[in-house]
C-alpha atoms as a PDB file:
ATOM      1  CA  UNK A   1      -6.278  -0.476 -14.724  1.00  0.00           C
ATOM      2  CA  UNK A   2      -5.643  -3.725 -12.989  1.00  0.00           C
ATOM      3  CA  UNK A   3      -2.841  -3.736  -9.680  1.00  0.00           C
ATOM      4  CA  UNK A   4      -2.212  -0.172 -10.287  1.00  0.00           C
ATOM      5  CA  UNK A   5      -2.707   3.117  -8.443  1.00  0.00           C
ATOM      6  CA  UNK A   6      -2.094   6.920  -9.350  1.00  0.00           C
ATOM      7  CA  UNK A   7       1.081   8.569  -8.046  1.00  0.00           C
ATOM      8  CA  UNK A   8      -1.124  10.513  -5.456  1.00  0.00           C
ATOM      9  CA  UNK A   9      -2.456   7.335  -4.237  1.00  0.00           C
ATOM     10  CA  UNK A  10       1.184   5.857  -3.912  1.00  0.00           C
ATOM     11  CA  UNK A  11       2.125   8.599  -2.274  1.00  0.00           C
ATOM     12  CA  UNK A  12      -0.917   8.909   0.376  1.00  0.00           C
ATOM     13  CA  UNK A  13      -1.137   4.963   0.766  1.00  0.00           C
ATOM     14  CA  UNK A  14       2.750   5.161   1.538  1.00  0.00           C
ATOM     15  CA  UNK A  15       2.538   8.367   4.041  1.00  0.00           C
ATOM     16  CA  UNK A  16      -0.414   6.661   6.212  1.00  0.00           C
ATOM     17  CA  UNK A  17       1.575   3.014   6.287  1.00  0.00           C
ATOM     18  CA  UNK A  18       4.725   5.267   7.293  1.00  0.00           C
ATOM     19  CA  UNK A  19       2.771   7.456   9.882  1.00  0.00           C
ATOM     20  CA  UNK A  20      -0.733   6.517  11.551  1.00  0.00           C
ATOM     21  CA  UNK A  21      -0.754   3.081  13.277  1.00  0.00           C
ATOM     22  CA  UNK A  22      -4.427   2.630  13.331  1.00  0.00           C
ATOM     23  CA  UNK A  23      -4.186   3.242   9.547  1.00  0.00           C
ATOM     24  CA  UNK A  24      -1.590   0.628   9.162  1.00  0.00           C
ATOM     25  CA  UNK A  25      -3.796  -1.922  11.441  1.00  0.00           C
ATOM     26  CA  UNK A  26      -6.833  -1.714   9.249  1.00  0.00           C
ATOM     27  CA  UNK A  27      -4.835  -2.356   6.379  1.00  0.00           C
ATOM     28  CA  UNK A  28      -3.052  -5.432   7.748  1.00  0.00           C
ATOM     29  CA  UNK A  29      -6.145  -6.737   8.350  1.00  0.00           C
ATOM     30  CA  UNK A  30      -7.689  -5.285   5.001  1.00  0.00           C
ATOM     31  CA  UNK A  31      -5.745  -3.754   2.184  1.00  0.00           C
ATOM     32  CA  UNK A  32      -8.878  -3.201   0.419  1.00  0.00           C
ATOM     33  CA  UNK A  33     -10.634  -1.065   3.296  1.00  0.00           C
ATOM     34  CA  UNK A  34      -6.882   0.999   3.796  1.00  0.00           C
ATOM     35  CA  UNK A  35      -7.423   1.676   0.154  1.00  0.00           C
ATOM     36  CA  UNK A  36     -11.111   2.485   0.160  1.00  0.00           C
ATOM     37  CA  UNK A  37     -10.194   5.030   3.158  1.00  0.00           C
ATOM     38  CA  UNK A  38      -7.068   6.267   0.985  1.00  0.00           C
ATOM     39  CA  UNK A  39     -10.022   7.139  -1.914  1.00  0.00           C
ATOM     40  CA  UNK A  40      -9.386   4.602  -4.085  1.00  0.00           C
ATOM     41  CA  UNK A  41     -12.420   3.664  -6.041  1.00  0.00           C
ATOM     42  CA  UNK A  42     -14.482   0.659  -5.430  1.00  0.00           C
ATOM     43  CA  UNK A  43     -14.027  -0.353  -9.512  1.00  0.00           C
ATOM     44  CA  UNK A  44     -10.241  -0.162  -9.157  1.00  0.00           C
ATOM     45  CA  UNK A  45      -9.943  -2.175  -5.806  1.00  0.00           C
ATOM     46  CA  UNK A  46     -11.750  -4.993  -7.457  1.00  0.00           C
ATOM     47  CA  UNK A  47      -9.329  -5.012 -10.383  1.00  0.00           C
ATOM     48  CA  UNK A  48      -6.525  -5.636  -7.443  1.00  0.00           C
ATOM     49  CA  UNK A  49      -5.574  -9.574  -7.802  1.00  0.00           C
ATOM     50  CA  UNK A  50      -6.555 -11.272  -4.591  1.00  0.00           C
ATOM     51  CA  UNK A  51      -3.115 -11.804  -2.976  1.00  0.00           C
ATOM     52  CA  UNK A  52      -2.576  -8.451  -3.066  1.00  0.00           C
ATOM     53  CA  UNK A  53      -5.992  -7.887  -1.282  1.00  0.00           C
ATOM     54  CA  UNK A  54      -5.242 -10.700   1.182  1.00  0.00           C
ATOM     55  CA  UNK A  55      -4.357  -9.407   4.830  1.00  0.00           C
ATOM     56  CA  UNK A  56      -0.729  -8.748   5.614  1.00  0.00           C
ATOM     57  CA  UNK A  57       1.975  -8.202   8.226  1.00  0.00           C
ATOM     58  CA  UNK A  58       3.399  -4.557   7.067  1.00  0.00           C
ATOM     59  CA  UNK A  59       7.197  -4.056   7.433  1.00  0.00           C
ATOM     60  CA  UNK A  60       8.409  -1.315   9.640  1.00  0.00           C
ATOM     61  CA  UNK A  61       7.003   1.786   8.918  1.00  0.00           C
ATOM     62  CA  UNK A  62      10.390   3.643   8.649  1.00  0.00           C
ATOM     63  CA  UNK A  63      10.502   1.511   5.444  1.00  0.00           C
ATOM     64  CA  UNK A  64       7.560   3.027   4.086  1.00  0.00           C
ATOM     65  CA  UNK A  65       8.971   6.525   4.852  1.00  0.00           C
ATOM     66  CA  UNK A  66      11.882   5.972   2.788  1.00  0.00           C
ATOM     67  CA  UNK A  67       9.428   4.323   0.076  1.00  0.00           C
ATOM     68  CA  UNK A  68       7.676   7.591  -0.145  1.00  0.00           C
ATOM     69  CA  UNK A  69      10.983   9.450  -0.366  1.00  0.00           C
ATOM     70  CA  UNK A  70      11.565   7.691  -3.339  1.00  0.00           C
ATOM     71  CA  UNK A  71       8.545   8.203  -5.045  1.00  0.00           C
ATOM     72  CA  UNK A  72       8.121  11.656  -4.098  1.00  0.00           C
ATOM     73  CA  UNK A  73      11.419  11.984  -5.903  1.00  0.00           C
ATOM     74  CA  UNK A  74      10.629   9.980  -9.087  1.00  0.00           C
ATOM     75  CA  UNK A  75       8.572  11.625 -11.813  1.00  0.00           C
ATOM     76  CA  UNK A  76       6.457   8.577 -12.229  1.00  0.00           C
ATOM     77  CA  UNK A  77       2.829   9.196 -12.822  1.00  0.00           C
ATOM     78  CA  UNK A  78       1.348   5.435 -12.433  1.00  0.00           C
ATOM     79  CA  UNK A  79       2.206   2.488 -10.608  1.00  0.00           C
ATOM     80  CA  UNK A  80       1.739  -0.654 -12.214  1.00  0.00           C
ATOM     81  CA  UNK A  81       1.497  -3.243  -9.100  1.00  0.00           C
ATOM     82  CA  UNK A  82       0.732  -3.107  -5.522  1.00  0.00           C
ATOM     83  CA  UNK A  83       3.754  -5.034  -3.383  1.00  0.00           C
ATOM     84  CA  UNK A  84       3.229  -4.264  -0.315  1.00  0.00           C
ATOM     85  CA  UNK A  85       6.866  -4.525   1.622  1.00  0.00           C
ATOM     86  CA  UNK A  86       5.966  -7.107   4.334  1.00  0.00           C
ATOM     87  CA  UNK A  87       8.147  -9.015   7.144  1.00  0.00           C
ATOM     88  CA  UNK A  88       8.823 -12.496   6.987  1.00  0.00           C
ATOM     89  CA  UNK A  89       9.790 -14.653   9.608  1.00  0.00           C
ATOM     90  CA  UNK A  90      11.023 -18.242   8.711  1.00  0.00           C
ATOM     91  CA  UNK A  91      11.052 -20.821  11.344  1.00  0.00           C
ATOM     92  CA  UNK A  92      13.632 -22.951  10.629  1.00  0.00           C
END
């Protein structure tokens, strides 16, 4: 199951990255350790493509609340890719 994770996972990945700031610090610096302390297993992390692995700056977390509204709303049981919402500066 390749760039997916369980609705519980969704929902726990997208309460810590809306909540706990040291939680959202480890994973900007590793997505894979966020979801190895979220209980993701090891076998399912590697299956993750690498640029969704790769370190990233995480969007405001009040966007991840209303992510987890969403979900929490949706009767979804599996989600199929891991986009992390990110912010994106461009120097002009």
């Amino acid at each position: 199951m390749a760039d997916s994770l369980t609705r519980q996972q969704a929902l726990t990945l997208l309460h810590k990255l809306g909540n706990d700031d040291e939680f959202r610090k480890r994973f900007e610096e590793s997505p894979a350790r966020g979801l190895a302390d979220i209980g993701v297993p090891q076998e399912n992390i590697a299956g993750f493509s690498p640029a969704a692995l790769a370190p990233v700056k995480l969007a405001p977390k009040e966007k991840f609340q209303q992510l987890h509204g969403q979900v929490t709303s949706q009767p979804t049981t599996e989600w199929m890719c891991m986009i992390i919402p990110t912010l994106r500066i461009d120097q002009a």
